[in-house]
Protein backbone atom coordinates (compact mmCIF):
# COMPACT_ATOMS: atom_id res chain seq x y z
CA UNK A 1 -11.02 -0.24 7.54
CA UNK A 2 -8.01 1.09 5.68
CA UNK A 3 -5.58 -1.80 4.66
CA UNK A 4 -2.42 -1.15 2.73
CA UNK A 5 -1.24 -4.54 0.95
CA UNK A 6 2.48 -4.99 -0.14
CA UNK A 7 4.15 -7.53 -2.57
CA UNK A 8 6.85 -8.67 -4.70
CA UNK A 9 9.83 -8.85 -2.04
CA UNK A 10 11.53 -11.38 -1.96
CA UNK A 11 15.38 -12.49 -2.71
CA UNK A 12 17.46 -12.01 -5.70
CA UNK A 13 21.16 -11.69 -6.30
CA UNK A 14 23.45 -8.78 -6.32
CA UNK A 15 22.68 -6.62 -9.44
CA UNK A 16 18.87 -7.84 -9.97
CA UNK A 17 15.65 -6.47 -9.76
CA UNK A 18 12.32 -6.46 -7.74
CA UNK A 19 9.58 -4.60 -8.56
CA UNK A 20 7.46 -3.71 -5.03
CA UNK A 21 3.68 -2.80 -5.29
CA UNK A 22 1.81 -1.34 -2.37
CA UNK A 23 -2.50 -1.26 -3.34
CA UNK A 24 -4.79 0.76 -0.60
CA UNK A 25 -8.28 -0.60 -0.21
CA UNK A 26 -10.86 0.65 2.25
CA UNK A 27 -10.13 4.35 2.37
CA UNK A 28 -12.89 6.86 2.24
CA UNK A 29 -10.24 9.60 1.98
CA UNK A 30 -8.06 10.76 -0.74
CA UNK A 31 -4.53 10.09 -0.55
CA UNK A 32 -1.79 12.90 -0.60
CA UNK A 33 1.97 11.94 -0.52
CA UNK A 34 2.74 7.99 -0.93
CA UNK A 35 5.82 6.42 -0.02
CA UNK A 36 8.43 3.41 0.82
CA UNK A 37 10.60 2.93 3.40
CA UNK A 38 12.87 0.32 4.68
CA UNK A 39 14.47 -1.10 8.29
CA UNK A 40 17.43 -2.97 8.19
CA UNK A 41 18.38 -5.25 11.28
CA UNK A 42 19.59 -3.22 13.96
CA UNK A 43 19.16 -0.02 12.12
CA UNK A 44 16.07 2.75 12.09
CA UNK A 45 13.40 3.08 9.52
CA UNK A 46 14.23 5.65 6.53
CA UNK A 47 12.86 6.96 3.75
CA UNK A 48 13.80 5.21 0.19
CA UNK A 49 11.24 7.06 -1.85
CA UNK A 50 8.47 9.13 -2.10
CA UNK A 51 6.10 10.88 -4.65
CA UNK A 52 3.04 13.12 -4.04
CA UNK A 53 0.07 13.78 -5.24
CA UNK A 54 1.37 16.13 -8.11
CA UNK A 55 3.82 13.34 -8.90
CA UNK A 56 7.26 14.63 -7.82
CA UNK A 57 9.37 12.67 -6.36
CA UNK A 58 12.24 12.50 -3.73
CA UNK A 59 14.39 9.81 -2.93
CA UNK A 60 17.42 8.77 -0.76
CA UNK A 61 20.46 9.39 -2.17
CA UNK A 62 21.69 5.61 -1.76
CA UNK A 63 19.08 4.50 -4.42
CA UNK A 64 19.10 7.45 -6.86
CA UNK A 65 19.08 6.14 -10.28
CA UNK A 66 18.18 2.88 -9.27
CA UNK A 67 15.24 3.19 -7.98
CA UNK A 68 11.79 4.91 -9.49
CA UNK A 69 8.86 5.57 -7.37
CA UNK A 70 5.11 5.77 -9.00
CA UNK A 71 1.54 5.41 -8.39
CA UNK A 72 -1.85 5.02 -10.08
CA UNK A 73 -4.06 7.24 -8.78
CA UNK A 74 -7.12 5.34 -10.12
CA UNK A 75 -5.84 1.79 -8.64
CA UNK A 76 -4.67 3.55 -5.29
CA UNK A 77 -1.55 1.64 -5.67
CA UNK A 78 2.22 3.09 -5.50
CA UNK A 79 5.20 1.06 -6.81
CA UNK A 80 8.70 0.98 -6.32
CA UNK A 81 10.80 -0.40 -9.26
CA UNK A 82 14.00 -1.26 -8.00
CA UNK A 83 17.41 -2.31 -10.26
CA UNK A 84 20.80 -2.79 -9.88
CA UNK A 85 20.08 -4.25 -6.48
CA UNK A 86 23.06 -4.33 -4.34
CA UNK A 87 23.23 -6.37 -0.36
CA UNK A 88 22.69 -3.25 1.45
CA UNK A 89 19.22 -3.06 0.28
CA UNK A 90 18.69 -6.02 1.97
CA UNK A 91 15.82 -4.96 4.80
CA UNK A 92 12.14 -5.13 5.00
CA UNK A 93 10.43 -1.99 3.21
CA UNK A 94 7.52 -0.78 4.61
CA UNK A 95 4.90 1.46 2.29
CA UNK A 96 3.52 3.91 3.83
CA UNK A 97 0.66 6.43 2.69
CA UNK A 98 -0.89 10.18 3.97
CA UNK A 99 -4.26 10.44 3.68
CA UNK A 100 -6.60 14.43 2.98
CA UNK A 101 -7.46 16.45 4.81
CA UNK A 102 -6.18 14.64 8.20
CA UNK A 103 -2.56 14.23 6.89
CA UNK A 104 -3.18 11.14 9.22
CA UNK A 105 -0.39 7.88 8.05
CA UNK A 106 -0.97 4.22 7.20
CA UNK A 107 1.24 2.42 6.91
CA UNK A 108 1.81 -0.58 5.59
CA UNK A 109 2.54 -4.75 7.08
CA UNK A 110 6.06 -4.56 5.51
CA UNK A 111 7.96 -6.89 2.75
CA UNK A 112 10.99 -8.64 3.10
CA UNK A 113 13.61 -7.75 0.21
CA UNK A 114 16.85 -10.24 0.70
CA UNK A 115 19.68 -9.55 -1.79
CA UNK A 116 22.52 -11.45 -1.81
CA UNK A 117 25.78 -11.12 -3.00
């Protein structure tokens, strides 16, 4: 069974930084794109980041040049470094991965990042 395993929310002040890693265990697939999103209260999910297999990358235009989006292919695992940290990025974020050839997602349990001002 696929399981997708998020950490290092949490809370931190206004101008800090969390560093968010999402590991996949149980696949029997290989993984194309990988990515993080977040849902604020009372808003939809969106897209913060994403990075495929190749390794580019696309992000949101609220977190561009704050936040960086990478993976280790070996460890299954995709990170999102996130600085300058500012209350609107205050939601849970949600990693979510594509798996070959299905293009099937999984996503995962979701982490709560709280920063306050």
């Amino acid at each position: 069974q696929v399981q997708l395993v998020e950490s290092g929310g949490g809370l931190v002040q206004a101008g800090g930084s969390l560093r968010l890693s999402c590991a996949v265990s149980g696949s029997k697939f290989s993984i194309n794109a990988m990515g993080w999103y977040r849902q604020a209260p009372g808003k939809q999910r969106e897209l913060v980041a994403a990075i495929t297999s190749g390794g580019s990358t696309n992000y949101a235009d609220s977190v561009k040049g704050r936040f960086t989006i990478s993976r280790d292919n070996a460890k299954n695992t995709v990170y999102l470094q996130m600085n300058s940290l500012k209350p609107e990025d205050t939601a849970v974020y949600y990693c979510k991965v594509r798996a070959n050839p299905t293009l099937y997602d999984y996503w995962g349990q979701g982490t709560q990042v709280t920063v306050s001002s």
